[in-house]
N, C-alpha and C. Protein backbone atom coordinates (compact mmCIF):
# COMPACT_ATOMS: atom_id res chain seq x y z
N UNK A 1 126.20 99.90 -33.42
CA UNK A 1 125.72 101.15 -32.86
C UNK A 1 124.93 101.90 -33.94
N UNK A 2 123.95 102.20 -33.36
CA UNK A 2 122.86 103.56 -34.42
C UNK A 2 124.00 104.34 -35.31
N UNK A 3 123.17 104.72 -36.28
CA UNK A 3 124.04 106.23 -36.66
C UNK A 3 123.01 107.27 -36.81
N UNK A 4 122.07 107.19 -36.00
CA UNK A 4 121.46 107.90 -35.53
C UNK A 4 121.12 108.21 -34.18
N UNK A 5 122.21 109.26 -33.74
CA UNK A 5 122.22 109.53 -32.50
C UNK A 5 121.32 111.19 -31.89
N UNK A 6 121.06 111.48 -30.40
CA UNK A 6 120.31 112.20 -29.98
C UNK A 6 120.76 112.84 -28.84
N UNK A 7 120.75 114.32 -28.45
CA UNK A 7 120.94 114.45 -27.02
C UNK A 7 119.71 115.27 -26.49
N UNK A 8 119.89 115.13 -25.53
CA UNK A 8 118.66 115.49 -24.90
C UNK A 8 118.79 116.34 -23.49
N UNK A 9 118.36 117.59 -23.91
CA UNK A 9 118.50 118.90 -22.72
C UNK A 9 117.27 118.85 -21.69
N UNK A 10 117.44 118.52 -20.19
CA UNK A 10 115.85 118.51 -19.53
C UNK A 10 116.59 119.50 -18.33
N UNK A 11 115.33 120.49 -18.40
CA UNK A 11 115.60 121.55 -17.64
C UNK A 11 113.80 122.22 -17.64
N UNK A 12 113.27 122.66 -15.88
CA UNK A 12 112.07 123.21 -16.36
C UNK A 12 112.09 125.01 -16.96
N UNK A 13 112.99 125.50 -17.05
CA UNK A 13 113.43 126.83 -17.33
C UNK A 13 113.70 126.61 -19.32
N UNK A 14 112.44 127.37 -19.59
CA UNK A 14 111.95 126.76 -21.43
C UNK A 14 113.46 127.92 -21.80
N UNK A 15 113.98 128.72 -21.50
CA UNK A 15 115.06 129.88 -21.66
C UNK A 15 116.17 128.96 -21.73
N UNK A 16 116.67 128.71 -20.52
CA UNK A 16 117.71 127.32 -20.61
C UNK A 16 117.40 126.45 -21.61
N UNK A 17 116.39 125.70 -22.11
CA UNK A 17 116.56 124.62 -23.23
C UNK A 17 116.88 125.47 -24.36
N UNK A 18 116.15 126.68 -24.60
CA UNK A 18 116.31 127.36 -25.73
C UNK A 18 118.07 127.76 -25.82
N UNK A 19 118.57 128.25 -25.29
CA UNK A 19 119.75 128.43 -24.82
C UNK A 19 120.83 126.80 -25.08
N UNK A 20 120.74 126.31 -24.72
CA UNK A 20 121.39 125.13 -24.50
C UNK A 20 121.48 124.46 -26.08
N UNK A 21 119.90 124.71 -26.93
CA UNK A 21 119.79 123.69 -27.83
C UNK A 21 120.47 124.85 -29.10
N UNK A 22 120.22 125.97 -28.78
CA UNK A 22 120.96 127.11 -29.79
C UNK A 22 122.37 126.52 -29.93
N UNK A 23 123.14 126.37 -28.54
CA UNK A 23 124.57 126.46 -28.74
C UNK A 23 124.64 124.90 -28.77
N UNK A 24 124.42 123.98 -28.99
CA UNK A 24 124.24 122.58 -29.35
C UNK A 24 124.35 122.44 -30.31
N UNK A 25 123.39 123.37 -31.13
CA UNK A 25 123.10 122.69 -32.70
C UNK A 25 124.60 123.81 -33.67
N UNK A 26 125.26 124.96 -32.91
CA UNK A 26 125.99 125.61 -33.07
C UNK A 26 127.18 124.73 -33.20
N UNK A 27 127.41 124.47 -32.46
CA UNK A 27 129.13 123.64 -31.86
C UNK A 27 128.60 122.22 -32.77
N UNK A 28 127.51 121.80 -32.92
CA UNK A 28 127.84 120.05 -33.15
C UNK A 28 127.16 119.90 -34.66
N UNK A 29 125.92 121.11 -34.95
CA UNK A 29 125.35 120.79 -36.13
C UNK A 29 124.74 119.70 -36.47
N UNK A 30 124.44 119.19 -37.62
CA UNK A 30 123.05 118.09 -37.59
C UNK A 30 123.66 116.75 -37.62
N UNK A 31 124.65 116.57 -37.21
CA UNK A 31 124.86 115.05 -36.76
C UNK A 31 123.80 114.60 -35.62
N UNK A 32 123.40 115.11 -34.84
CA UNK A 32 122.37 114.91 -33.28
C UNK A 32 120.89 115.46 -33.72
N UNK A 33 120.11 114.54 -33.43
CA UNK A 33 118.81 115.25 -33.22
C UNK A 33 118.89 116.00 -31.65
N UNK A 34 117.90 116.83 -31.32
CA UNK A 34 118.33 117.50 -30.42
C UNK A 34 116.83 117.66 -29.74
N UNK A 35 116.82 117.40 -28.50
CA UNK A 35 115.13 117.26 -27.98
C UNK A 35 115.47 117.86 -26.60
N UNK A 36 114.51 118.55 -26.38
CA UNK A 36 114.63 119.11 -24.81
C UNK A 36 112.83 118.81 -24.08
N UNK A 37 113.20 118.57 -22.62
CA UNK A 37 112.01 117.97 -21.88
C UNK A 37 112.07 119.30 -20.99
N UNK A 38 110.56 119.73 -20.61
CA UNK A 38 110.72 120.26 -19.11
C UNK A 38 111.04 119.97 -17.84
N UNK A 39 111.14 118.58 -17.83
CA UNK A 39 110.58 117.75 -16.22
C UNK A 39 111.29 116.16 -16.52
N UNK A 40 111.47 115.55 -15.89
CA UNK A 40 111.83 114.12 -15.90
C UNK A 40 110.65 113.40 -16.56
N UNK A 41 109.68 113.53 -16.36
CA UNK A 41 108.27 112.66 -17.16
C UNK A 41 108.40 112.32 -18.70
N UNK A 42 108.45 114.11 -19.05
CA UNK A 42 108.77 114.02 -20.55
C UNK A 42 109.91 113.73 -20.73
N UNK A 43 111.00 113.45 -20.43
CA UNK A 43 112.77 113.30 -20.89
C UNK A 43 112.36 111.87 -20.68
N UNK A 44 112.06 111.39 -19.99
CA UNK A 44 111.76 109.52 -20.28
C UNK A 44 110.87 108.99 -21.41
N UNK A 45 109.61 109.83 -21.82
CA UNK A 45 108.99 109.58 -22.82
C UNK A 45 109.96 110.13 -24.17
N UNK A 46 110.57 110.83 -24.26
CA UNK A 46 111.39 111.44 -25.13
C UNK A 46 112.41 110.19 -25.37
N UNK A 47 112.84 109.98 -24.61
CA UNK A 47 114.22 108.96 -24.36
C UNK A 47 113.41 107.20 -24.85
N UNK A 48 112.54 106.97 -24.39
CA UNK A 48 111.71 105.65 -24.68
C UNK A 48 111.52 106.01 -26.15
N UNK A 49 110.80 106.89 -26.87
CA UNK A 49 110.53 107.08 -28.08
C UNK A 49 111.44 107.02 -28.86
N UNK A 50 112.76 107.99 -28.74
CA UNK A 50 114.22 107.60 -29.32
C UNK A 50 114.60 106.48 -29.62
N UNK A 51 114.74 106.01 -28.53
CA UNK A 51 115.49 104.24 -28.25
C UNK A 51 114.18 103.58 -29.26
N UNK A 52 112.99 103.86 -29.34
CA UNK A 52 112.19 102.55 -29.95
C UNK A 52 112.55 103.66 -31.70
N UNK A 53 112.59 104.14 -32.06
CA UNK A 53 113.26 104.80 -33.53
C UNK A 53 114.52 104.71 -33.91
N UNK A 54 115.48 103.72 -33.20
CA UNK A 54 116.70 103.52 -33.24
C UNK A 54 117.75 104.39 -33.14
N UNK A 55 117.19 105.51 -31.88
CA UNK A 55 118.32 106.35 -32.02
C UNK A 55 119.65 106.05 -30.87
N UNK A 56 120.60 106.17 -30.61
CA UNK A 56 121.61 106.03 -29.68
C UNK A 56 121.65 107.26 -28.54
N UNK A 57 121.02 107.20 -27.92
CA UNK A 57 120.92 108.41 -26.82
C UNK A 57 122.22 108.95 -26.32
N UNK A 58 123.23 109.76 -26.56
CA UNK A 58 124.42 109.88 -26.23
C UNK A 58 125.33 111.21 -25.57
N UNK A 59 124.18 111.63 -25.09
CA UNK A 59 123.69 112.54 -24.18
C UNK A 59 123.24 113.09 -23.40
N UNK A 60 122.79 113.38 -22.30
CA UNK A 60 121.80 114.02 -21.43
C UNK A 60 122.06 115.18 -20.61
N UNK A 61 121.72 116.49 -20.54
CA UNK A 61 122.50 117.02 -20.08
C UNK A 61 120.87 117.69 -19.07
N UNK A 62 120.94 117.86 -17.99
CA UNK A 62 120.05 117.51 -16.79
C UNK A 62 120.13 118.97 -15.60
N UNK A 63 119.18 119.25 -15.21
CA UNK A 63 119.01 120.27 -14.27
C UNK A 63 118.63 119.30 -13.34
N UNK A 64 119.34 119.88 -11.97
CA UNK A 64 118.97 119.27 -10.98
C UNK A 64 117.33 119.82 -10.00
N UNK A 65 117.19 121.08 -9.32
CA UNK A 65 116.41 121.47 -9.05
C UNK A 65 115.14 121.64 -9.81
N UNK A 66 113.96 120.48 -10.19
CA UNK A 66 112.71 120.31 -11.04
C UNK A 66 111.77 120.05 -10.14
N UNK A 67 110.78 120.14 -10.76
CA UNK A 67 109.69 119.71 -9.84
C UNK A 67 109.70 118.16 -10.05
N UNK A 68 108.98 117.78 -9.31
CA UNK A 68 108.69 116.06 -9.47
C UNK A 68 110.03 115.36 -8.62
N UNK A 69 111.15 114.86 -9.92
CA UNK A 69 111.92 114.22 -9.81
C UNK A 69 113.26 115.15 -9.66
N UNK A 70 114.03 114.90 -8.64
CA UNK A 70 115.50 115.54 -8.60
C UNK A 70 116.11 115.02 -9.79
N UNK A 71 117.38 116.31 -10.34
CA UNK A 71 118.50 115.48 -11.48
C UNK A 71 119.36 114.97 -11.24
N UNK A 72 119.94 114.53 -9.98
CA UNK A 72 121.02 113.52 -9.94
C UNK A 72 120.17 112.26 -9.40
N UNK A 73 118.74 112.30 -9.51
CA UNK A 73 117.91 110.26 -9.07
C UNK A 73 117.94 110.28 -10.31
N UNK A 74 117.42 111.14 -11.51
CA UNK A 74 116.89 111.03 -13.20
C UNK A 74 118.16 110.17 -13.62
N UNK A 75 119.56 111.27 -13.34
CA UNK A 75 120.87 110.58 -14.05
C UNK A 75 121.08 109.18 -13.38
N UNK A 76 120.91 109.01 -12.28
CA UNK A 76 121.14 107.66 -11.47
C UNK A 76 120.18 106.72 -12.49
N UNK A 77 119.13 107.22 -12.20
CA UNK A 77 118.25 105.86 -12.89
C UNK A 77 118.23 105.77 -14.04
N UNK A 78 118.80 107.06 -15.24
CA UNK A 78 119.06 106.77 -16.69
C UNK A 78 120.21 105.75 -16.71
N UNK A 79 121.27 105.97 -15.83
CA UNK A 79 122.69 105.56 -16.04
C UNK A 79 122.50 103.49 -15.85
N UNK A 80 120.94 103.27 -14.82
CA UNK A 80 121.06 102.24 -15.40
C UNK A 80 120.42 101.11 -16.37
N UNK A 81 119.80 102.15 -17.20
CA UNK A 81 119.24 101.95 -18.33
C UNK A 81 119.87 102.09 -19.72
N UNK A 82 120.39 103.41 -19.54
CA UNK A 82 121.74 103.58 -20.48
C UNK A 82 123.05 103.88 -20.03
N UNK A 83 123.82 103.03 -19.63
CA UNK A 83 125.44 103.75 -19.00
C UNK A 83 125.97 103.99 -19.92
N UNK A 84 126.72 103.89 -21.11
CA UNK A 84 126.97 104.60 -22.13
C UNK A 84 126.83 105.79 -22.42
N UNK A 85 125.50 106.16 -21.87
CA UNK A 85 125.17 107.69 -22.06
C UNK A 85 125.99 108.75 -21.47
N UNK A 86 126.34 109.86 -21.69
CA UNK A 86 127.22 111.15 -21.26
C UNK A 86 126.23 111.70 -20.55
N UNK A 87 126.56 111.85 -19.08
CA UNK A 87 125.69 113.14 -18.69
C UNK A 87 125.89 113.73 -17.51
N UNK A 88 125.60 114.84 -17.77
CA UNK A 88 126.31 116.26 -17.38
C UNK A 88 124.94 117.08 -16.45
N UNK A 89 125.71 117.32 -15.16
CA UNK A 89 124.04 118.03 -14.33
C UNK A 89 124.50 119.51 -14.74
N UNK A 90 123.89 120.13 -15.06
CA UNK A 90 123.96 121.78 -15.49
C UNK A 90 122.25 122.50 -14.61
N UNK A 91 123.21 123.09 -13.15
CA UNK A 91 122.16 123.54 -12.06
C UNK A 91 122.94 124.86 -11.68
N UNK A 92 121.68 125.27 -10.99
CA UNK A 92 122.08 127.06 -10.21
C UNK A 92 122.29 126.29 -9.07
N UNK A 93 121.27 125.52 -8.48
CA UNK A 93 121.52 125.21 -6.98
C UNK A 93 121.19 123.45 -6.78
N UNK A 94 122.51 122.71 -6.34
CA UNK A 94 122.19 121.16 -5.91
C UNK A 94 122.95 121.20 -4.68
N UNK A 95 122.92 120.46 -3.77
CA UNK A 95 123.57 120.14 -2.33
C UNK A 95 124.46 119.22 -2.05
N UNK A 96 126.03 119.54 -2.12
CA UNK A 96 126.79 118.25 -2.43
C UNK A 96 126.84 116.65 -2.45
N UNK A 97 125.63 117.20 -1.57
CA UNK A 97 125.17 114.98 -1.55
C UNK A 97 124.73 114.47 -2.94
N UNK A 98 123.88 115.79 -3.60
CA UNK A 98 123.28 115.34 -4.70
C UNK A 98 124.17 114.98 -5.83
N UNK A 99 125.15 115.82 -5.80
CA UNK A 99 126.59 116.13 -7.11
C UNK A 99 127.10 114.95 -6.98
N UNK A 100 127.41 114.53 -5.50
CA UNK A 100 128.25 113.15 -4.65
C UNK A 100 127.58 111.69 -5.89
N UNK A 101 126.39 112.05 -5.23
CA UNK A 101 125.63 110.69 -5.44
C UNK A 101 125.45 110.35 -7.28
N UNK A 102 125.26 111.52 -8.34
CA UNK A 102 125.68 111.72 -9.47
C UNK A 102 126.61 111.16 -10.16
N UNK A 103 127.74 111.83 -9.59
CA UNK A 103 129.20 111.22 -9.79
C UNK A 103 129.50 110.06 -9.29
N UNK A 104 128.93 109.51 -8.11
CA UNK A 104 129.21 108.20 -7.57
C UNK A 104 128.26 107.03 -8.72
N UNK A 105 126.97 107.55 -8.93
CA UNK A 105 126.00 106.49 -9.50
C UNK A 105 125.60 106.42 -10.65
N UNK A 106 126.13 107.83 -11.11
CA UNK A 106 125.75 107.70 -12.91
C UNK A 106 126.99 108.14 -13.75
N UNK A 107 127.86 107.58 -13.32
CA UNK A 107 129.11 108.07 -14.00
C UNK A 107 128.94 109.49 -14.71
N UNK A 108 128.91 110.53 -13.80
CA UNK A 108 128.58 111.78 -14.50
C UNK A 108 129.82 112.80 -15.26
N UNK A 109 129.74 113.05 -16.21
CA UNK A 109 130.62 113.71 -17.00
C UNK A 109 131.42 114.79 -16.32
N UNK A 110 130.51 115.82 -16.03
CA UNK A 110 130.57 117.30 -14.83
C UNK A 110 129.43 117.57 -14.89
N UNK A 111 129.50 118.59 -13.60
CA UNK A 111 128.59 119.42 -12.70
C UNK A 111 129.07 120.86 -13.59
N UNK A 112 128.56 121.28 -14.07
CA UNK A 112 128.50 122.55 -14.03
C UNK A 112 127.22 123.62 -13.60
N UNK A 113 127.68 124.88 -12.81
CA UNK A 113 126.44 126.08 -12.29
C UNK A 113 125.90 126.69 -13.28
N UNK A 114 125.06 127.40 -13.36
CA UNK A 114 124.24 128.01 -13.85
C UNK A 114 124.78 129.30 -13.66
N UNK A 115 124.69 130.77 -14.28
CA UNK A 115 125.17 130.60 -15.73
C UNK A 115 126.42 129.62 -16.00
N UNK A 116 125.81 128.77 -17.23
CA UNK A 116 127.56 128.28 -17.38
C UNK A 116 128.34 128.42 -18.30
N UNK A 117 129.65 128.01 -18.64
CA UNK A 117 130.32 129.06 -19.36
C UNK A 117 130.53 127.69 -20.87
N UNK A 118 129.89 128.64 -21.82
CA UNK A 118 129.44 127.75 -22.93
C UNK A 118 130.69 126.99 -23.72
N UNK A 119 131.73 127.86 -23.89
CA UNK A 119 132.72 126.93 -24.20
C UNK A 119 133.20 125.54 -23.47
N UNK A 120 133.23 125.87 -22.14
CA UNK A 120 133.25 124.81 -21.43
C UNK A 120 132.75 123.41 -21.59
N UNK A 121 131.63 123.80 -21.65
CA UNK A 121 130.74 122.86 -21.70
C UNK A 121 130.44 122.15 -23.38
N UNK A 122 130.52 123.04 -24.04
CA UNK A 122 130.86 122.88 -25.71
C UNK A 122 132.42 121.56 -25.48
N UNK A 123 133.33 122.30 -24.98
CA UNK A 123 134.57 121.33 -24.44
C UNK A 123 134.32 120.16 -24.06
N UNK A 124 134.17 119.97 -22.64
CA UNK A 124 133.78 118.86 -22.31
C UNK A 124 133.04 117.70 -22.70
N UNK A 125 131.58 118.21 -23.31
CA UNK A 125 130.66 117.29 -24.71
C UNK A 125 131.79 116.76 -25.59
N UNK A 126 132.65 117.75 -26.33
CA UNK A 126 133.69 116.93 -27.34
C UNK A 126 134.58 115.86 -26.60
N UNK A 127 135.41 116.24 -26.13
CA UNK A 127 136.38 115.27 -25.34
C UNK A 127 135.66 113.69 -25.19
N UNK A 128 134.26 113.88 -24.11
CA UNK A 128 133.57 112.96 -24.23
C UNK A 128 133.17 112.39 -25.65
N UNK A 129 132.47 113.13 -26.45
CA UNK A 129 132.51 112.23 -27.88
C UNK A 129 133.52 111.47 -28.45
N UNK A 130 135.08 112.14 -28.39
CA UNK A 130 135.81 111.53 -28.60
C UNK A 130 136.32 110.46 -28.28
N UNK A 131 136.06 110.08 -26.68
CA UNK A 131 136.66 109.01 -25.90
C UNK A 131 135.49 108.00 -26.56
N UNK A 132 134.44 108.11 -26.81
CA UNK A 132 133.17 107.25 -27.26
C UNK A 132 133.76 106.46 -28.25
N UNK A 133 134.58 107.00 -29.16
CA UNK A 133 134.42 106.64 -30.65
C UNK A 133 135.93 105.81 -30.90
């Protein structure tokens, strides 16, 4: 395994990444590079570029409501490219089919709403790291 690992925040709300990557680099510090996408387009070019620099992608933490591509097809179709990966849909608004199909197809960590409550989610990321290792 890398020891150079990455997570990666995709959300089109630039406030949310800013937000997300503040309390990221807070709670976990520079063990992770830390990259945020607006849209599914860039989080795959982000994620392809990683993986070819040897990083271990071990993260994703995903808005569902984007333009383009929904976030529980992104996590579906990351999960089977990387299943290993942790990832977590963090949305204001998805429709239980979408959460369903998430949890059914990309082994998803949690759903959490928008605002969400940062310890939580600080929580949950660890636990998951831990079971990794």
């Amino acid at each position: 395994m890398s020891s150079k690992k990455a997570i990666i925040c995709v959300d089109d709300e630039k406030i949310v990444l800013e937000t997300l990557q503040r309390q990221l680099i807070n709670a976990f510090g520079k063990d992770f590079a830390y990259e945020m996408a607006e849209d599914v387009n860039e989080a795959w070019e982000v994620i392809v570029d990683l993986a070819d620099e040897g990083y271990d992608i071990v993260l994703v933490i995903s808005d569902w409501l984007m333009p383009g591509t929904k976030g529980d097809k992104f996590l579906v179709d990351l999960h089977k490219e990387y299943p290993t990966t942790v990832k977590i849909l963090l949305t204001g608004q998805a429709d239980e089919e979408a959460i369903r199909n998430a949890f059914d197809n990309a082994n998803l960590l949690a759903y959490m709403q928008k605002p969400w409550n940062q310890a939580q989610l600080i929580e949950s990321i660890a636990k998951a790291f831990n079971s990794r290792n």
